[in-house]
N, C-alpha and C. Protein backbone atom coordinates (compact mmCIF):
# COMPACT_ATOMS: atom_id res chain seq x y z
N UNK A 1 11.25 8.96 -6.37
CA UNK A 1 10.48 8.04 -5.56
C UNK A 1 9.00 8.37 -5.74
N UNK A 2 8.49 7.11 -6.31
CA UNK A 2 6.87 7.57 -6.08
C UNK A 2 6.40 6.82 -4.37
N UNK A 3 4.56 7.40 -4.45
CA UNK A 3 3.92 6.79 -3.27
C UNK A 3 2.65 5.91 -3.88
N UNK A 4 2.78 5.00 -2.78
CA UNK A 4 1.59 4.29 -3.90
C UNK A 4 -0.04 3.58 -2.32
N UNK A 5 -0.63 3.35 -2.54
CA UNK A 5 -1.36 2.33 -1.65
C UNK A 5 -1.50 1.21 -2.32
N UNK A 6 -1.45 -0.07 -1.20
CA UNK A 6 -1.66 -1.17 -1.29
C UNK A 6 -2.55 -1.71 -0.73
N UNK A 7 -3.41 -2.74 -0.73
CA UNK A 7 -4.74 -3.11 -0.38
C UNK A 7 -4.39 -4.54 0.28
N UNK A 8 -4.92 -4.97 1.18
CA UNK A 8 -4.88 -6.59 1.36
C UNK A 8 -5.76 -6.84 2.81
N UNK A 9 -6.54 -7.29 2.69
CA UNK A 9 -7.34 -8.31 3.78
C UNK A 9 -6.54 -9.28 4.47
N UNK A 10 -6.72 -8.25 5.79
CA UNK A 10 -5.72 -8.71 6.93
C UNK A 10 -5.69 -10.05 7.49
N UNK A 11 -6.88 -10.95 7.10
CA UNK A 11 -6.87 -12.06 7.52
C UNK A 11 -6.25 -13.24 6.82
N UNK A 12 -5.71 -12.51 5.60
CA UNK A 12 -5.52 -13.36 4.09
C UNK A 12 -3.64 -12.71 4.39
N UNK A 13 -3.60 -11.45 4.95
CA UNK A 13 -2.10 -11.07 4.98
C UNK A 13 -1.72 -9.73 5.30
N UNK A 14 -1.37 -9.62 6.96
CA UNK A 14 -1.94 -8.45 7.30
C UNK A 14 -0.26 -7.75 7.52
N UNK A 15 0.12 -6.33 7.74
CA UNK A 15 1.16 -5.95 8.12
C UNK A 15 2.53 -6.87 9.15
N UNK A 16 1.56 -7.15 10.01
CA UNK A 16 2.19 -7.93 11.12
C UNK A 16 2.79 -9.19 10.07
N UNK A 17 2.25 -10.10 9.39
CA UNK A 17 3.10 -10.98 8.16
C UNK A 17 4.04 -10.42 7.54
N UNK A 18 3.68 -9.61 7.46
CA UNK A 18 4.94 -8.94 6.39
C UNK A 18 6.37 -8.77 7.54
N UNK A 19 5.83 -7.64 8.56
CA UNK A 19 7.10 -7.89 9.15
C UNK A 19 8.00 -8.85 9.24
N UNK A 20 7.01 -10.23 9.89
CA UNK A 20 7.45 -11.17 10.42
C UNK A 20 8.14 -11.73 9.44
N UNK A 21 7.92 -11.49 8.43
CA UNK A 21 8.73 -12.34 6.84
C UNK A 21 9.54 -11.65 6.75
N UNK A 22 9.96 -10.40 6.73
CA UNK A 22 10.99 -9.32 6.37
C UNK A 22 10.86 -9.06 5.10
N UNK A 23 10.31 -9.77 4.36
CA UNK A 23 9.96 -9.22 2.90
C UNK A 23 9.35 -10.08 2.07
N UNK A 24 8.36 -9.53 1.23
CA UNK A 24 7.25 -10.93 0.38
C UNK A 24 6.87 -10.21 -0.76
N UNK A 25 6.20 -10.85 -1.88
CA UNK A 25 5.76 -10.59 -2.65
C UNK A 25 4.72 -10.00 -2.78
N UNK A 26 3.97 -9.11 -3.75
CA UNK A 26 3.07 -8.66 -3.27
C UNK A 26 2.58 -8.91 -4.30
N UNK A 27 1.36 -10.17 -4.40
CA UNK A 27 1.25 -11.07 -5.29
C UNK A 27 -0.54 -11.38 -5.79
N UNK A 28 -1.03 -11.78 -6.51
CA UNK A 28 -2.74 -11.89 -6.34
C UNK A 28 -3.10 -11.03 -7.19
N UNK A 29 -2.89 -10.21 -7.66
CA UNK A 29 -3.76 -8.89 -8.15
C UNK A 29 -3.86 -9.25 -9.50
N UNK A 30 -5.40 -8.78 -10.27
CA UNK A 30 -6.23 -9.43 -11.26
C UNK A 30 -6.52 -8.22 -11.78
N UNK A 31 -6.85 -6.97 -11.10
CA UNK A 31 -7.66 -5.89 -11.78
C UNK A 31 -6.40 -5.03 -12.85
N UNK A 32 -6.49 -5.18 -13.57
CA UNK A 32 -6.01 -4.32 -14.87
C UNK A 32 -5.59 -3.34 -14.50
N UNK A 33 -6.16 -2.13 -14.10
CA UNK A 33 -5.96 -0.68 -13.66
C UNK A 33 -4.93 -0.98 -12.26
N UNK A 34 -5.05 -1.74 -11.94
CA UNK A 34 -4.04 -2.16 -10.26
C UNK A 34 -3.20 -2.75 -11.32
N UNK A 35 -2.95 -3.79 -11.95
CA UNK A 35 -1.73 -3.97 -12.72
C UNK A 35 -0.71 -2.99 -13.30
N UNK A 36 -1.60 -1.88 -14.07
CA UNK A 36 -1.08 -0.95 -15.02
C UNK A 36 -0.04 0.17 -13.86
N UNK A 37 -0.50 -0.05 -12.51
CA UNK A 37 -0.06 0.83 -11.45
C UNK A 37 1.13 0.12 -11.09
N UNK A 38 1.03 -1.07 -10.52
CA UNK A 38 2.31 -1.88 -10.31
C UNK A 38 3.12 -2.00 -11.29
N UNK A 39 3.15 -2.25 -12.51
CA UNK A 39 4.43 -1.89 -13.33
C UNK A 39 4.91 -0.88 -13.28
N UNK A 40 4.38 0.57 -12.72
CA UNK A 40 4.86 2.03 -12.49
C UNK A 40 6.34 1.49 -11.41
N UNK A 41 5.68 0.25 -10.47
CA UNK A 41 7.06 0.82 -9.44
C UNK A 41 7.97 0.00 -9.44
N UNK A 42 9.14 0.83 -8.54
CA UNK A 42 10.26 1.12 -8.66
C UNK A 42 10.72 0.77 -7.26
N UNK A 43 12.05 0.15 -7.01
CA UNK A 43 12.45 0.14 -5.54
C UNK A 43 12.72 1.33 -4.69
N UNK A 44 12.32 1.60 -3.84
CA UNK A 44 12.73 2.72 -3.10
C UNK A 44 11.42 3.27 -2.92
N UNK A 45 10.12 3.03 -3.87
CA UNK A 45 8.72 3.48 -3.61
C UNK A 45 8.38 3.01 -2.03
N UNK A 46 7.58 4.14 -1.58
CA UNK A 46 7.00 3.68 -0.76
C UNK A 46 5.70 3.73 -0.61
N UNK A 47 5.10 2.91 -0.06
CA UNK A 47 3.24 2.16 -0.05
C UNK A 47 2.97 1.70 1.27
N UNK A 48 1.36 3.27 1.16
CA UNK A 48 0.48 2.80 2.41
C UNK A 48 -0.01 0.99 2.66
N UNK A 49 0.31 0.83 3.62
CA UNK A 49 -0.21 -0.43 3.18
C UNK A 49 -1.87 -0.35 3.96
N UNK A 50 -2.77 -0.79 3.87
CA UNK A 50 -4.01 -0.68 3.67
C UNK A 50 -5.01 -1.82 4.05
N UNK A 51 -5.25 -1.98 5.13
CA UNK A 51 -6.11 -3.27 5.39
C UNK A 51 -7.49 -2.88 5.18
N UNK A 52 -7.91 -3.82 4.50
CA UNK A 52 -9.41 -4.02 4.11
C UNK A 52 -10.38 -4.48 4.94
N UNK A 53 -11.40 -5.20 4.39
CA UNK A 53 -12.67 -5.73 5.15
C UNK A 53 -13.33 -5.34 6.21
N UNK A 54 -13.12 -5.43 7.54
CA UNK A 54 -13.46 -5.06 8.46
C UNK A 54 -13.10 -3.87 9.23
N UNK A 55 -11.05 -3.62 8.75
CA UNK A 55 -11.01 -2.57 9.07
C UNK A 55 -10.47 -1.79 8.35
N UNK A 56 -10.76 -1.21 6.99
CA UNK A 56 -10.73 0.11 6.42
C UNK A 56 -10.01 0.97 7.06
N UNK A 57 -8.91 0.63 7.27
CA UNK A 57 -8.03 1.54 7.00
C UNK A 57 -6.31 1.78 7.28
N UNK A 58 -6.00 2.59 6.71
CA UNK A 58 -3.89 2.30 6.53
C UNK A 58 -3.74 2.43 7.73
N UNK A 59 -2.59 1.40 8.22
CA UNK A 59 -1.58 1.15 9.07
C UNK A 59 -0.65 1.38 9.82
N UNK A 60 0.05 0.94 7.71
CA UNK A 60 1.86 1.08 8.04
C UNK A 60 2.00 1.46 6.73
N UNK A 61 3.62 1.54 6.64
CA UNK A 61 4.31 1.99 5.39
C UNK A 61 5.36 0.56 4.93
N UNK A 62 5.15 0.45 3.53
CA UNK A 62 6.19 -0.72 3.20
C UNK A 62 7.17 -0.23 2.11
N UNK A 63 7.77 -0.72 1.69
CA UNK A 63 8.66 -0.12 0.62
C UNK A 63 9.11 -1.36 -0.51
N UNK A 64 8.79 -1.14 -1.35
CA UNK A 64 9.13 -1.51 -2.86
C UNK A 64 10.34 -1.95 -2.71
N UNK A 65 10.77 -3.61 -3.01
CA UNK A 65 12.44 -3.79 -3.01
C UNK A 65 12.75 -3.99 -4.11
N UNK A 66 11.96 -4.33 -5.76
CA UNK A 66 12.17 -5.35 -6.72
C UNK A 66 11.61 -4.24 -7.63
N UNK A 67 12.01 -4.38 -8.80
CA UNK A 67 11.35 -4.16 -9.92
C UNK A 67 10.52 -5.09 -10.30
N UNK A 68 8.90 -4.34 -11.03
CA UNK A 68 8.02 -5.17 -11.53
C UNK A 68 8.87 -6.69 -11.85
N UNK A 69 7.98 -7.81 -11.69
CA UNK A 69 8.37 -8.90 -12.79
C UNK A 69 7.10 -10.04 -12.57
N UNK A 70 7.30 -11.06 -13.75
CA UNK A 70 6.21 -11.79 -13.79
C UNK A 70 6.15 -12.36 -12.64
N UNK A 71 4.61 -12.69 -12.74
CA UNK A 71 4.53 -13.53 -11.10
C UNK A 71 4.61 -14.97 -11.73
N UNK A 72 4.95 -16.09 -10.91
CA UNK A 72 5.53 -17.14 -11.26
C UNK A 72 4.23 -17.99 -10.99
N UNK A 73 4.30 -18.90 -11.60
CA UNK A 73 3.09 -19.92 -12.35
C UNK A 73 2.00 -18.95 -13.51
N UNK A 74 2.53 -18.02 -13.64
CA UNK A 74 1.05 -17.31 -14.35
C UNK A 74 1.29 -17.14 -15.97
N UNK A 75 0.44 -17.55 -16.72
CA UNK A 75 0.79 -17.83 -18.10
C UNK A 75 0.89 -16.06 -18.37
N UNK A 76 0.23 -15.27 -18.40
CA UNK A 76 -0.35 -14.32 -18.97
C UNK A 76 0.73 -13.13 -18.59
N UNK A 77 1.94 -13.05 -18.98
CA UNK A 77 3.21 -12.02 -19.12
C UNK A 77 2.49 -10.54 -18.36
N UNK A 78 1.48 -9.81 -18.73
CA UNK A 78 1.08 -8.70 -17.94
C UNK A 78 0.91 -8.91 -16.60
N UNK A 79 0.74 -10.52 -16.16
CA UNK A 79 0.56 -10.29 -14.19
C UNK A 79 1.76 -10.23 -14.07
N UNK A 80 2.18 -9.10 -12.96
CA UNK A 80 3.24 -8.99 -12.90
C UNK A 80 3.04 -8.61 -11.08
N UNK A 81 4.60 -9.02 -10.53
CA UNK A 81 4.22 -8.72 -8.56
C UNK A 81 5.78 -7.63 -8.46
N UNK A 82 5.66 -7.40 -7.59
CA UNK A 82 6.74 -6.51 -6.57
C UNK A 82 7.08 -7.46 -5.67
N UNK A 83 8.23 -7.20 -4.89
CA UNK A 83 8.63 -7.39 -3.59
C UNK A 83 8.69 -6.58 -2.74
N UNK A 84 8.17 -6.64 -1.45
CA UNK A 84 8.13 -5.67 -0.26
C UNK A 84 8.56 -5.84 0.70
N UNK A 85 9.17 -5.05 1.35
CA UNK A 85 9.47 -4.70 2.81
C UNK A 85 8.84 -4.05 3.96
N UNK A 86 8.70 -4.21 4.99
CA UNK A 86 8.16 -3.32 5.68
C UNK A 86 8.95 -2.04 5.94
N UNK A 87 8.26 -0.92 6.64
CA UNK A 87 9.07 0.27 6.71
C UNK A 87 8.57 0.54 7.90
N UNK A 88 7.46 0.98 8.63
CA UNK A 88 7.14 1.45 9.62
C UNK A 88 5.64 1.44 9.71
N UNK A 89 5.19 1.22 11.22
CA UNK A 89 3.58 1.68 11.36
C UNK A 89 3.45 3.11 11.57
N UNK A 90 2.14 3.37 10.93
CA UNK A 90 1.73 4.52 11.22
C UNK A 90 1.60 4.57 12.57
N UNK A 91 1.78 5.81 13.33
CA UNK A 91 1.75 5.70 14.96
C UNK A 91 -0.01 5.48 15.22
N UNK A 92 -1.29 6.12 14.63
CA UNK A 92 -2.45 5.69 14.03
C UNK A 92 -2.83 5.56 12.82
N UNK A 93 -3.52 4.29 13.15
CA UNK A 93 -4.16 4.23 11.88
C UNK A 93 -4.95 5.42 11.42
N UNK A 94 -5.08 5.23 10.23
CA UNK A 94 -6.18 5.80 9.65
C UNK A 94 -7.22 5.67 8.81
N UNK A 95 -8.60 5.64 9.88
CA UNK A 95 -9.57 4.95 8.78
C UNK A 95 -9.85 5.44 7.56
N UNK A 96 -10.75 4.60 6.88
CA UNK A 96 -11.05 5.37 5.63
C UNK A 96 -12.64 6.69 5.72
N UNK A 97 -13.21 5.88 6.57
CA UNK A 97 -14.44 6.96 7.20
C UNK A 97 -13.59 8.52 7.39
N UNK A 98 -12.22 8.57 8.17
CA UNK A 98 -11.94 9.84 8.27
C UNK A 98 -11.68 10.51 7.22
N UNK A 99 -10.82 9.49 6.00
CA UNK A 99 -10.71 10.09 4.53
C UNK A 99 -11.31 10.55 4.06
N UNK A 100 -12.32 10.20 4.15
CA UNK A 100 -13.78 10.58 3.06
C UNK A 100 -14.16 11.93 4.14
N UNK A 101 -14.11 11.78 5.20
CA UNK A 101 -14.56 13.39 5.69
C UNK A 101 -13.47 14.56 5.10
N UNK A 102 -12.74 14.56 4.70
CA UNK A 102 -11.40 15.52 4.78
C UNK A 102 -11.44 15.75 3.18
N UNK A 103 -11.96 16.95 2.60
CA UNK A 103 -12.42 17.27 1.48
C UNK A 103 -11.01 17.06 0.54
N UNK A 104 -10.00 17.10 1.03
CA UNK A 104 -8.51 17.07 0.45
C UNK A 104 -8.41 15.64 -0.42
N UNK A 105 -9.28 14.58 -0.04
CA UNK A 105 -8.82 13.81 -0.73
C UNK A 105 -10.23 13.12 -1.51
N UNK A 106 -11.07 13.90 -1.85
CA UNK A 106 -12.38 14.02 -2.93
C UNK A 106 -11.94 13.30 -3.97
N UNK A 107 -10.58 13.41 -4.94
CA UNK A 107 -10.91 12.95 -5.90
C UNK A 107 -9.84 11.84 -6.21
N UNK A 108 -9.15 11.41 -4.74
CA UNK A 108 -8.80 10.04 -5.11
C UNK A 108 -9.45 8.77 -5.05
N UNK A 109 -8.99 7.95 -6.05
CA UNK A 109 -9.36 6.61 -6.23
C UNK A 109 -10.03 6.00 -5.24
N UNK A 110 -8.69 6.32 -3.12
CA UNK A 110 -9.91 5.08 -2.81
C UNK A 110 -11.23 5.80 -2.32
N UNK A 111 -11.33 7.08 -2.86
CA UNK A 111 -12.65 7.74 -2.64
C UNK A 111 -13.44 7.41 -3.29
N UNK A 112 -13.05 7.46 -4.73
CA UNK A 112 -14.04 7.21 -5.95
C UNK A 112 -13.76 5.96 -6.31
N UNK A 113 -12.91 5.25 -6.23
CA UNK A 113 -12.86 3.62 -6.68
C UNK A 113 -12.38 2.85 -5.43
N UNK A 114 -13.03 2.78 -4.26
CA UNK A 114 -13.04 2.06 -3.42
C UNK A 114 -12.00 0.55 -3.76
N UNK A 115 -12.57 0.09 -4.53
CA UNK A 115 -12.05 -1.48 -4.99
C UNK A 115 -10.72 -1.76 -5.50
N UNK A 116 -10.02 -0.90 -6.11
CA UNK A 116 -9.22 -0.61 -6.75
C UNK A 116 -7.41 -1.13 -5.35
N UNK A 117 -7.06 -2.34 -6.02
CA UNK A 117 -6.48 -2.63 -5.04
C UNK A 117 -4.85 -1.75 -4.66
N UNK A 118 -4.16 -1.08 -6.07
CA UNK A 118 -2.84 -0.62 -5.71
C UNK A 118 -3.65 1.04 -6.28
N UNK A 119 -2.93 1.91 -5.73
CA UNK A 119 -3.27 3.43 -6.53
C UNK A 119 -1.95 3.98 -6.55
N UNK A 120 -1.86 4.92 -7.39
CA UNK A 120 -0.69 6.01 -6.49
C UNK A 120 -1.39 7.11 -5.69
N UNK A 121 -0.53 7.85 -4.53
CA UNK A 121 -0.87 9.00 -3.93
C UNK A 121 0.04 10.21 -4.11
N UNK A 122 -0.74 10.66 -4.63
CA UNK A 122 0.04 12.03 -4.63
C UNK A 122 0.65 12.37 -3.65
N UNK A 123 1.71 13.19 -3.50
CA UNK A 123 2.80 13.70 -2.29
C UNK A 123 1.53 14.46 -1.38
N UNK A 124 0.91 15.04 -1.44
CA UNK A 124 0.43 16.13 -0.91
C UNK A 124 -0.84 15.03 0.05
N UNK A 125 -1.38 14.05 -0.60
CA UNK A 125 -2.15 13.14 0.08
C UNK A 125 -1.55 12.19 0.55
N UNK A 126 0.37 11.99 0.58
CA UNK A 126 0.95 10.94 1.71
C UNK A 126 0.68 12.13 2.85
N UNK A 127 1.32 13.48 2.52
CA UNK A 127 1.58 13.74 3.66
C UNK A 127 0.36 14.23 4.34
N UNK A 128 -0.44 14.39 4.34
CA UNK A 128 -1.80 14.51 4.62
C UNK A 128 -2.11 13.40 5.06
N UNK A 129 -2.19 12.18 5.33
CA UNK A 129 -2.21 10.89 5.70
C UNK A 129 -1.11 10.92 6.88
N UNK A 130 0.07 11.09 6.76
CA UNK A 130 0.75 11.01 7.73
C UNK A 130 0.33 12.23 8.48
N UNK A 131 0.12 12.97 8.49
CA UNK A 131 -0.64 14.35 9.70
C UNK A 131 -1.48 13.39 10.04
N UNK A 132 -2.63 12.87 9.44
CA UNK A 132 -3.75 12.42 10.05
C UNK A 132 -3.40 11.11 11.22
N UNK A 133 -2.64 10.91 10.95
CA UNK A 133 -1.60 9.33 11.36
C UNK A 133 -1.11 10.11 12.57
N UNK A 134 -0.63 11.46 12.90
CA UNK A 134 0.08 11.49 13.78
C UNK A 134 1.65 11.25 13.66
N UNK A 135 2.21 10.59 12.24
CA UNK A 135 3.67 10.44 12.29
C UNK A 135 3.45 9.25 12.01
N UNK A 136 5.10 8.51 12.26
CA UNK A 136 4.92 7.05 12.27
C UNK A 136 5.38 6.51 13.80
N UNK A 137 5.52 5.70 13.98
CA UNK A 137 5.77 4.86 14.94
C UNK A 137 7.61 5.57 15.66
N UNK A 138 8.26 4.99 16.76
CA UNK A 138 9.38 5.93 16.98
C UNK A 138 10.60 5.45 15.69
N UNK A 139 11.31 6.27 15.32
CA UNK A 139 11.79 6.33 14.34
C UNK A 139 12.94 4.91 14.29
N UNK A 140 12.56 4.48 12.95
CA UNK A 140 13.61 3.01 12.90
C UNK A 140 12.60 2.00 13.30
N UNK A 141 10.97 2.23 13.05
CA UNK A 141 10.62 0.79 13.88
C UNK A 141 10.22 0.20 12.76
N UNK A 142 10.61 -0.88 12.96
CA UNK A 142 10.62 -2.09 11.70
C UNK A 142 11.03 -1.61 10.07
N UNK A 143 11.71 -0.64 10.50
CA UNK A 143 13.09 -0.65 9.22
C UNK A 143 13.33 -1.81 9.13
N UNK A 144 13.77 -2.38 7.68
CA UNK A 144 14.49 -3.53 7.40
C UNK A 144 16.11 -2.59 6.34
């Protein structure tokens, strides 16, 4: 099982959608280096999910149901989407202001490549995220 983050502007498609769908595509993504990451996964991955814009910073946890495949209407065979599930909220969020204080995670992506919409996280920076989180939510919440 890998870990990965996911990016999305909550006003465009925020955790709470996802639940409410029980599972969606995770679809849109243009940047190359975020492509080359999403073909990495695998079902059973699980991904910070990550709201943008206004509020900077992870949530919840979703989980990978699909293997890569093309996204549909798109000529160009390399866009490729996942399907997701939800898994659980973080019991707190966690901004990204606190990330960047916490020297542990200096030399990831969304430190140094802010923009960068999917990454992977190393084990050692999920669980470091989940300390900072406090855990997740009581256990089983919004399992699918």
């Amino acid at each position: 099982m890998a870990y990965w983050l996911v990016k999305t502007e909550p006003t465009a498609f925020a955790y709470e959608d996802l639940v409410r769908l029980g599972r969606d595509r995770w679809n849109g993504v243009r940047n190359w280096a975020a492509l080359h990451h999403m073909a990495k996964m695998h079902p059973g991955d699980l991904c910070l999910f990550y709201h943008t814009g206004d509020e900077r910073r992870a949530v919840a946890v979703c989980r990978v149901v699909s293997e890569p495949y093309p996204e549909p209407g798109q000529d160009d065979p390399r866009i490729r989407i996942v399907d997701v599930a939800p898994a659980y909220r973080l019991a707190h969020p966690v901004p990204l202001a606190r990330i960047r204080l916490d020297a542990t995670f200096a030399e990831w992506e969304l430190v140094r490549q802010s923009r960068l919409s999917i990454m992977p996280v190393p084990e050692e920076l999920w669980s470091r995220i989940h300390e900072m989180a406090g855990g997740a939510e009581e256990p089983g919440t919004h399992m699918q």
